[in-house]
Protein backbone atom coordinates (compact mmCIF):
# COMPACT_ATOMS: atom_id res chain seq x y z
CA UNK A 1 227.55 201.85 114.28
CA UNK A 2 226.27 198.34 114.68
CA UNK A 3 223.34 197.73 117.04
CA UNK A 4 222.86 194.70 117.07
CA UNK A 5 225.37 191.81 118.23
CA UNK A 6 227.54 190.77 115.60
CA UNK A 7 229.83 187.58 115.27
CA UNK A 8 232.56 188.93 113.28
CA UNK A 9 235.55 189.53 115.63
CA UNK A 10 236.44 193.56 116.53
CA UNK A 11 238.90 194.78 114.44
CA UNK A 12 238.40 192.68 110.88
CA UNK A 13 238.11 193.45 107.79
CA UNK A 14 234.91 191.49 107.28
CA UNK A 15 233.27 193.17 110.27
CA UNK A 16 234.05 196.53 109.15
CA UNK A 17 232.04 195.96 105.64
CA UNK A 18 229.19 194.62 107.73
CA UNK A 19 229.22 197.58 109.33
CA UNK A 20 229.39 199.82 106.14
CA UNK A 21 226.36 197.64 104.98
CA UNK A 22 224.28 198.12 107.82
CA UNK A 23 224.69 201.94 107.53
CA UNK A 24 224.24 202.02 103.95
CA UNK A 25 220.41 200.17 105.21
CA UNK A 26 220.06 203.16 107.68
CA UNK A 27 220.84 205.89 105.56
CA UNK A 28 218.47 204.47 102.76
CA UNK A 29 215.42 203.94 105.22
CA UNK A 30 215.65 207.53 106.34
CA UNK A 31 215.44 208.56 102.27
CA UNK A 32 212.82 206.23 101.51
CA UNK A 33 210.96 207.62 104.43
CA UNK A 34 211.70 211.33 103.42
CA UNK A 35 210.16 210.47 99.78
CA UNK A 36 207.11 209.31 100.94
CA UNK A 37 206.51 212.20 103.41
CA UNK A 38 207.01 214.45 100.28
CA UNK A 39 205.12 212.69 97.68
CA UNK A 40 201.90 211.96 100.71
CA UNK A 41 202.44 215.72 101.47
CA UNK A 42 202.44 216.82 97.74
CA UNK A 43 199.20 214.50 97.42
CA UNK A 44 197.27 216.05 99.79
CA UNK A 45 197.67 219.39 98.57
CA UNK A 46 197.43 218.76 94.98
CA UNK A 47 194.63 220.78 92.58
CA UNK A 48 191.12 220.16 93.50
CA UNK A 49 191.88 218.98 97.62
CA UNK A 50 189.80 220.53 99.99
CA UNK A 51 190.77 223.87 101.75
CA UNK A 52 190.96 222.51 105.23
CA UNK A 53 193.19 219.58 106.42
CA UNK A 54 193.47 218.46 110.31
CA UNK A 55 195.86 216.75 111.89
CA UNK A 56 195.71 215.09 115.09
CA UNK A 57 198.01 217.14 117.53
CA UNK A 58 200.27 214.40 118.47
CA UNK A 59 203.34 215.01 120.79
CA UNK A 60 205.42 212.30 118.42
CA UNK A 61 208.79 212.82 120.55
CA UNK A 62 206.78 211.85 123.22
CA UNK A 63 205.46 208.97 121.91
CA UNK A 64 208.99 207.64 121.01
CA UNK A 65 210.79 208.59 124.01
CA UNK A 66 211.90 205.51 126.10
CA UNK A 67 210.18 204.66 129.46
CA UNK A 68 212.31 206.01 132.54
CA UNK A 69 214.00 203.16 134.49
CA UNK A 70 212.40 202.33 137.90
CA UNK A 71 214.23 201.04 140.71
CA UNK A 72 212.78 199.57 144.03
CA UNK A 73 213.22 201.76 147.13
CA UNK A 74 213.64 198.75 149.33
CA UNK A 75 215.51 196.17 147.75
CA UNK A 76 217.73 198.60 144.97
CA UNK A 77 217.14 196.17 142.09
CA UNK A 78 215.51 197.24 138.54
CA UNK A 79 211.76 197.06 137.56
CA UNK A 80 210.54 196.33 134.75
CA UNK A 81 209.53 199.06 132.60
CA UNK A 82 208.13 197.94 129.64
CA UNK A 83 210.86 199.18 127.74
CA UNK A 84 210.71 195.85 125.11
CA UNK A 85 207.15 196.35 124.29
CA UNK A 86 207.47 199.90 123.82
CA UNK A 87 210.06 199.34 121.58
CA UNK A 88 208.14 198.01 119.12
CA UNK A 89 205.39 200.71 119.37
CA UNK A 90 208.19 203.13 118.71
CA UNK A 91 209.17 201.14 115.91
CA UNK A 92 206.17 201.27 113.81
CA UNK A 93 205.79 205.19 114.99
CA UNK A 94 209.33 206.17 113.19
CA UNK A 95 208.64 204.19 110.15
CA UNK A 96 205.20 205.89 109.95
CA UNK A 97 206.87 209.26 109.73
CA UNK A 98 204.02 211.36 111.42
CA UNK A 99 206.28 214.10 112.06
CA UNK A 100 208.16 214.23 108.72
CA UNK A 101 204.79 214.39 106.88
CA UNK A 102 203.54 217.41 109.16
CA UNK A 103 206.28 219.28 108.92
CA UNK A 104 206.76 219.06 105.16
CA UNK A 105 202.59 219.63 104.85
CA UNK A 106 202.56 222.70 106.44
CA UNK A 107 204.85 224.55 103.92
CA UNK A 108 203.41 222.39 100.94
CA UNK A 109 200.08 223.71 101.97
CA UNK A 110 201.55 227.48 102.57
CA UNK A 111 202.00 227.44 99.21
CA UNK A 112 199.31 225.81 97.67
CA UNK A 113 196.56 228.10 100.24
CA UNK A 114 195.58 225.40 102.05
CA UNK A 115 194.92 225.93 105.65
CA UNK A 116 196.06 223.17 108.05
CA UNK A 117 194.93 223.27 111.77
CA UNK A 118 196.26 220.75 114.18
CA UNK A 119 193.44 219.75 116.16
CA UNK A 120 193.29 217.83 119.86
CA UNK A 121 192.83 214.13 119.65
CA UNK A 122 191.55 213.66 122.88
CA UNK A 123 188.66 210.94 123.28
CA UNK A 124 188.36 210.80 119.41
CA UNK A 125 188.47 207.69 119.42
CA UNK A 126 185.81 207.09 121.50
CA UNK A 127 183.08 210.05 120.71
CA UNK A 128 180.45 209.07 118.24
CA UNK A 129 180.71 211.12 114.82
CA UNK A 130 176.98 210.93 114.84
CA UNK A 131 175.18 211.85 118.34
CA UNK A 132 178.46 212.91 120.27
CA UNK A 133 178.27 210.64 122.92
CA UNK A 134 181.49 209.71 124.30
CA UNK A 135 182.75 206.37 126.24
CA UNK A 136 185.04 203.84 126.41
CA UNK A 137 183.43 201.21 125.60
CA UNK A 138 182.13 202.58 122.34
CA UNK A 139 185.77 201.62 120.59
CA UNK A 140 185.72 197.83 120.64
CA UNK A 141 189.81 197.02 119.09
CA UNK A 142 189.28 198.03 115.71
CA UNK A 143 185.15 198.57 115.93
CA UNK A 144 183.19 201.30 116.73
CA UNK A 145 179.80 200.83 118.22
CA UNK A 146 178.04 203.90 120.30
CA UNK A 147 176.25 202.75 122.66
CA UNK A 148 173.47 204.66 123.00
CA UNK A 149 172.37 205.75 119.05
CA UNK A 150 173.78 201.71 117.64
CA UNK A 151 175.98 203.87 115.03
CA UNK A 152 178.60 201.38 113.72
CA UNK A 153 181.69 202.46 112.19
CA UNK A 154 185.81 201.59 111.79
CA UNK A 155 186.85 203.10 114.55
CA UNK A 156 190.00 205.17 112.42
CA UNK A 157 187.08 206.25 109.76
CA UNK A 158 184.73 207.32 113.08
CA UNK A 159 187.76 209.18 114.77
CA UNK A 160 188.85 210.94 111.13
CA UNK A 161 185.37 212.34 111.26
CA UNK A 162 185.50 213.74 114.63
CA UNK A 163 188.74 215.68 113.77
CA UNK A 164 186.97 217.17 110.66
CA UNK A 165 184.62 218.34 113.15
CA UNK A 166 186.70 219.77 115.48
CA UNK A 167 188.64 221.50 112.89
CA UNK A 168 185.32 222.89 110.73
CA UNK A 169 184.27 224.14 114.73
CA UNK A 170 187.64 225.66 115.61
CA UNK A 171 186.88 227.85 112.08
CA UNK A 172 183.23 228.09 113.04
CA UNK A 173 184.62 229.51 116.11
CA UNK A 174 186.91 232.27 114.95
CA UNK A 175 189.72 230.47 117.04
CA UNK A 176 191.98 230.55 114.17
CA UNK A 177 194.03 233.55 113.43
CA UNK A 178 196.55 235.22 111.18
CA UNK A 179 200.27 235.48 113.01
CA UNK A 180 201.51 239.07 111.68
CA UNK A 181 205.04 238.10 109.69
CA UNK A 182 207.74 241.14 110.93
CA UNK A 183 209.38 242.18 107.85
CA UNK A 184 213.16 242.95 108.59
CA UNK A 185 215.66 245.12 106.94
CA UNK A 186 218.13 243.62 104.27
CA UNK A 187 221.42 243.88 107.65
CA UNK A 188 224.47 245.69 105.69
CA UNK A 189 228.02 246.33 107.46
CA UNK A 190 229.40 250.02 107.59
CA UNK A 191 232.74 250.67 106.37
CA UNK A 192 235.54 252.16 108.40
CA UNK A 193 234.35 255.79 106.66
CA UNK A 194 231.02 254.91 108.07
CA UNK A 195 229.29 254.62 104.47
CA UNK A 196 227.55 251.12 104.58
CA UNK A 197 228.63 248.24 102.36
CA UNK A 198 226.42 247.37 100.23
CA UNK A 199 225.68 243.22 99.55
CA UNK A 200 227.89 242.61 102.73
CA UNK A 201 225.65 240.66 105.81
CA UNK A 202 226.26 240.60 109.38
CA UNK A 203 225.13 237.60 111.27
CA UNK A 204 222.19 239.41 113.47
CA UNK A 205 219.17 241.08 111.79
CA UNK A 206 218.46 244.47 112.15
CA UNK A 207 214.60 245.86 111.63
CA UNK A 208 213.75 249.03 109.66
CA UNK A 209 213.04 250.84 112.60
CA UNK A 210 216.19 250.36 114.66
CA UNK A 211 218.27 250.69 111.73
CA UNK A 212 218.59 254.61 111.08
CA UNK A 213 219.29 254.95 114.94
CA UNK A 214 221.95 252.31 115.09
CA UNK A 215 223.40 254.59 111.85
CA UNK A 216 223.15 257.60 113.99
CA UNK A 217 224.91 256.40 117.10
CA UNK A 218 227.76 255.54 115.10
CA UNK A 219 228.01 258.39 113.44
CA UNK A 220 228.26 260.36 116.74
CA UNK A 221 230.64 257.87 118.24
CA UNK A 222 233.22 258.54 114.87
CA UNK A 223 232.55 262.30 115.62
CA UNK A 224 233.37 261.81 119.07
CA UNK A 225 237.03 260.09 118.17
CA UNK A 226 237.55 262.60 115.56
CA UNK A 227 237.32 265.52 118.51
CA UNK A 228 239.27 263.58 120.56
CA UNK A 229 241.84 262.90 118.01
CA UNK A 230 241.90 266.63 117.27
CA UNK A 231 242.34 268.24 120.84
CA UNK A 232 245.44 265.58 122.07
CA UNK A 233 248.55 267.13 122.62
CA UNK A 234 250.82 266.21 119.96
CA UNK A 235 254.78 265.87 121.25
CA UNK A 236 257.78 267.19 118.41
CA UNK A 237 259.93 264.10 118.15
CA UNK A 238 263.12 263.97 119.63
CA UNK A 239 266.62 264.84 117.29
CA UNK A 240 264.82 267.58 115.72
């Protein structure tokens, strides 16, 4: 599909193959930026990183969403939104692939042990790694100048610090913990005898513990249609 106006009239056969080369561009920017989330991923978790690595908790579909169109109440016509200079801010957010790289870190670091925490990023930017203090005018574009200890710093290097922080505290802290994984029962479909099937799923799971009782109901249900089967009246057929 062709974004972007094209002078090639509808229907061609020259406008078609610009639109099979501008698809072809799509599809290979999503796997170039799928390769470098892997291979940043893989590098970060690699022998001899650190044990800890925090992330900025970033709502990234927020970030990219598009800005809501506003309409005056009193004359009915469109405001602007900013829509054109968030575009470009959403731009540069895709092709940085935040969320493809934390994703794809979280079960590269499973793996290799390493624990990731996803810490808030709330006035990072603007709290001093060194005495704390906190205020905007501390982050000066791409400076970072506290004003009341004179600590000077980039202010990316100054906010990476303050996440380690946070992170190292949230440990300090005890506020991380262990989610308990519920191990599940290998599901297995009965046969009409009621003997189960062995190496034959079913689409929902069934847990350990539910398992032997779902076996049990059935077994009284076939029971049940076996009486019932046994006590109908059963009728001579006619022309005997």
């Amino acid at each position: 599909m062709v974004t972007q106006q094209c002078a090639l009239p509808k229907g061609s056969a020259n406008r078609r193959k610009e639109c099979r080369r501008y698809a072809a561009k799509k599809a290979y920017q999503g796997r170039l930026a799928q390769d470098f989330s892997h291979k940043t991923s893989t590098a970060l978790v690699k022998d001899g990183s650190p044990r800890l690595l925090a992330l900025e908790d970033l709502k990234v579909a927020n970030m990219v969403r598009k800005p809501k169109a506003k309409k005056d109440p009193k004359t009915g016509k469109w405001l602007r939104n900013g829509a054109r200079a968030k575009a470009g801010l959403t731009s540069a957010i895709v092709r940085s692939s935040w969320g493809r790289i934390a994703v794809q870190l979280g079960y590269e670091a499973q793996r290799a042990g390493v624990l990731v925490l996803k810490v808030p990023a709330a006035y990072s930017s603007q709290e001093c790694s060194r005495c704390g203090h906190t205020h905007p005018e501390n982050r000066r574009e791409q400076r970072f100048f506290c004003q009341r200890c004179g600590f000077t710093d980039h202010a990316d290097t100054n906010a990476g610090r303050n996440i380690a922080a946070r992170a190292i505290g949230m440990v300090r802290g005890h506020e991380v913990t262990d989610k308990a994984v519920k191990r599940l029962a290998k599901p297995r479909r009965t046969t009409e005898t009621g003997r189960e099937a062995p190496g034959v799923p079913v689409q929902s799971p069934v847990s350990r513990a539910k398992a032997p009782a779902d076996r049990s109901q059935r077994s009284m249900k076939q029971e049940a249609q076996g009486a019932r089967s046994l006590d109908a009246p059963t009728t001579a057929p006619q022309g005997v």
